[in-house]
C-alpha atoms as a PDB file:
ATOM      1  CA  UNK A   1     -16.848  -0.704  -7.650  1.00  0.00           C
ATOM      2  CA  UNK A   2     -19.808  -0.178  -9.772  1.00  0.00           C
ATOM      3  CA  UNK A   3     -21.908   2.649 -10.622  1.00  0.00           C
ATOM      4  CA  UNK A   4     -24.921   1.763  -8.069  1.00  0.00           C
ATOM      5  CA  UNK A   5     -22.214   2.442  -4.935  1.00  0.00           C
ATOM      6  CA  UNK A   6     -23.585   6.017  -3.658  1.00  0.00           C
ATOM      7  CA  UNK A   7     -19.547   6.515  -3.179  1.00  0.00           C
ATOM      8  CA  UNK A   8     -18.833   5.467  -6.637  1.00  0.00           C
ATOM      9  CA  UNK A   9     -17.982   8.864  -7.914  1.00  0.00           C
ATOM     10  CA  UNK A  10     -15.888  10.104  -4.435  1.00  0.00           C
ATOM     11  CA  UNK A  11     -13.924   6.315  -5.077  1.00  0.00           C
ATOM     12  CA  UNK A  12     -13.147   7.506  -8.883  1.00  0.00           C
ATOM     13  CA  UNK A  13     -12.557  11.213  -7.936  1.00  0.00           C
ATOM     14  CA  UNK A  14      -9.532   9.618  -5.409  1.00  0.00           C
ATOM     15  CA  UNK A  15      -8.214   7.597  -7.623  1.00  0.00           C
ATOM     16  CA  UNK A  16      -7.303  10.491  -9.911  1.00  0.00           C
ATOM     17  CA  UNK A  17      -5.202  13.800  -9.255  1.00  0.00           C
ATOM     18  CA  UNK A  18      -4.527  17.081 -11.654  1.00  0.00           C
ATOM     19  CA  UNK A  19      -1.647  18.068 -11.734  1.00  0.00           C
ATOM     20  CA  UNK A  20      -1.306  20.285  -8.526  1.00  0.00           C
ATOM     21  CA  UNK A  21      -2.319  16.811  -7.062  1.00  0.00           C
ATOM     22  CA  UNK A  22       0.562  15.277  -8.542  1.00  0.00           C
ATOM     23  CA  UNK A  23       2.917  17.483  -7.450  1.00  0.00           C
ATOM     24  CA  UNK A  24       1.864  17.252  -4.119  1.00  0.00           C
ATOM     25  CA  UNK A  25       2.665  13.372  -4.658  1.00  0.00           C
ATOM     26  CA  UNK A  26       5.360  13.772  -6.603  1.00  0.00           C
ATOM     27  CA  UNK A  27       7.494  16.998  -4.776  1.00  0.00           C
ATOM     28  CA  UNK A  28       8.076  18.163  -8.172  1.00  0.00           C
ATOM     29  CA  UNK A  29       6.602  21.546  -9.116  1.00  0.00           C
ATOM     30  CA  UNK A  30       3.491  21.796 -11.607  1.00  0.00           C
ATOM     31  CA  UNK A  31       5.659  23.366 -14.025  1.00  0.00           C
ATOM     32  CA  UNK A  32       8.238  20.377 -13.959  1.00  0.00           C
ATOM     33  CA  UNK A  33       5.471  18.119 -14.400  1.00  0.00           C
ATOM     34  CA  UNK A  34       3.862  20.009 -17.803  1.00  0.00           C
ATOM     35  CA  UNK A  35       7.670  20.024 -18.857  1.00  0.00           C
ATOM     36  CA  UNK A  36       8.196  15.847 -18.362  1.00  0.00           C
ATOM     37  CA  UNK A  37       5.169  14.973 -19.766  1.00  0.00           C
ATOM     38  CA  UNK A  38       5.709  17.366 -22.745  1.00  0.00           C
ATOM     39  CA  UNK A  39       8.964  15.764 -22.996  1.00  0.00           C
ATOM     40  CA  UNK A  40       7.474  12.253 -22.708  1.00  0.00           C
ATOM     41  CA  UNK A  41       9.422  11.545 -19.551  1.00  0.00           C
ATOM     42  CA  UNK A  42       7.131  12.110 -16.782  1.00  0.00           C
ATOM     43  CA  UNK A  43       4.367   9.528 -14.981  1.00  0.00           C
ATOM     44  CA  UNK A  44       1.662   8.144 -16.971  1.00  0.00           C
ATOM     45  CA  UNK A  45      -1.182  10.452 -17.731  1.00  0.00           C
ATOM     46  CA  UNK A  46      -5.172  10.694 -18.738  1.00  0.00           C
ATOM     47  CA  UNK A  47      -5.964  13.999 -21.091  1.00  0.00           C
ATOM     48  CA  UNK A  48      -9.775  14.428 -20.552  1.00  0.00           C
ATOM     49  CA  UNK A  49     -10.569  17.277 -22.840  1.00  0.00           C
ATOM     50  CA  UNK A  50      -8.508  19.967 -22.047  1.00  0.00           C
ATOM     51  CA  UNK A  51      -7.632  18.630 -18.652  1.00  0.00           C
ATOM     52  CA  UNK A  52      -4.828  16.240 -17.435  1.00  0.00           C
ATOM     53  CA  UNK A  53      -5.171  13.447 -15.088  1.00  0.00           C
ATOM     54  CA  UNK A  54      -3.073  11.199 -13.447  1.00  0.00           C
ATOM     55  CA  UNK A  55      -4.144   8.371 -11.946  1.00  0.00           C
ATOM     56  CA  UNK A  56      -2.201   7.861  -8.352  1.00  0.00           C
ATOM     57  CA  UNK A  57      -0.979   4.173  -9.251  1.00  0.00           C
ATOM     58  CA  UNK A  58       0.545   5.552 -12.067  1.00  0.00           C
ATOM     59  CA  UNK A  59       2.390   8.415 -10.036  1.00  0.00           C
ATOM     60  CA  UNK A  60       3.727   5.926  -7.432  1.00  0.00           C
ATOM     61  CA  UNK A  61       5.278   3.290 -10.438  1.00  0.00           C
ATOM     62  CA  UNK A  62       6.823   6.248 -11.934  1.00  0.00           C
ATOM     63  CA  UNK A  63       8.374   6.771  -8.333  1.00  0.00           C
ATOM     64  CA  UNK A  64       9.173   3.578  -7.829  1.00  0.00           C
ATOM     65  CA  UNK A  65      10.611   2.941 -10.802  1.00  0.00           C
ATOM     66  CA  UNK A  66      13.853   4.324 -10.325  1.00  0.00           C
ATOM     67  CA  UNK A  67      14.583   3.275  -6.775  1.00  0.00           C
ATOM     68  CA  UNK A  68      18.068   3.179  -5.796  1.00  0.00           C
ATOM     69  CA  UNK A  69      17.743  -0.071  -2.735  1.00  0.00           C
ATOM     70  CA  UNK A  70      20.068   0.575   0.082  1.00  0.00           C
ATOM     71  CA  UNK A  71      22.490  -2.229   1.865  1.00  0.00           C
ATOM     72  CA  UNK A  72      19.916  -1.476   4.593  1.00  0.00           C
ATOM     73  CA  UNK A  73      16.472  -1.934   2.803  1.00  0.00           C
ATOM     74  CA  UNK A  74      17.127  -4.845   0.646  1.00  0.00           C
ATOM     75  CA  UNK A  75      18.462  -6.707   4.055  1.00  0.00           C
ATOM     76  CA  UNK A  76      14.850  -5.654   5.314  1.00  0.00           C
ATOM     77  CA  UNK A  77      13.168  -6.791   2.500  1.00  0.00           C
ATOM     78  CA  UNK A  78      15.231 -10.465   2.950  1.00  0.00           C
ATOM     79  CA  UNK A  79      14.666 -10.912   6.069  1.00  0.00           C
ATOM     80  CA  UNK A  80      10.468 -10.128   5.478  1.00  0.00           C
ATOM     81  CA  UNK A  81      10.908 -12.784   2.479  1.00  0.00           C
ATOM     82  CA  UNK A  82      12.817 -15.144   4.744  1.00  0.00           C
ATOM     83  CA  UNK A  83      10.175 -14.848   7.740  1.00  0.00           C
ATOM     84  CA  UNK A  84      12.848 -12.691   9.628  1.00  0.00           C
ATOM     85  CA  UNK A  85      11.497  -9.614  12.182  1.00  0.00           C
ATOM     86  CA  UNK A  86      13.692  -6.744  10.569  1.00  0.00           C
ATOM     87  CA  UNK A  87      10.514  -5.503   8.427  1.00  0.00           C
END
């Protein structure tokens, strides 16, 4: 992506949400996001001036972090690794 693409900007502008955006990601409230991050707990986040960014990779490692795999999903994910059709 470079800035000569005409969508250069609309690209950049998705690849970052405020915080309403991340809660909309997320599930959690606004107010439980200003709370982790002031805590240092939450996702990964820009401050551009006054304003706070996240960038949506960042949101969904933060998720993913913490995933608890099920006896179901990590036979899914073997069988994908082993060729099998349980994906």
């Amino acid at each position: 992506m470079s800035s000569t693409d005409p969508n250069y900007i609309f690209k950049l502008q998705a690849e970052y949400v405020d915080t309403v955006g991340a809660s909309a990601l997320t599930g959690l409230s606004p107010r439980a996001l200003d709370t982790l991050r002031y805590r240092g707990l939450g996702p990964r986040y820009l401050r551009v001036g006054s304003r706070i960014r996240y960038r949506i990779e960042d949101l969904r490692a933060w998720m993913e972090r913490d995933a608890v795999p099920t006896f179901n999903s990590a036979a899914n994910h073997e069988a994908d690794d082993l060729g099998g059709e349980n994906g």
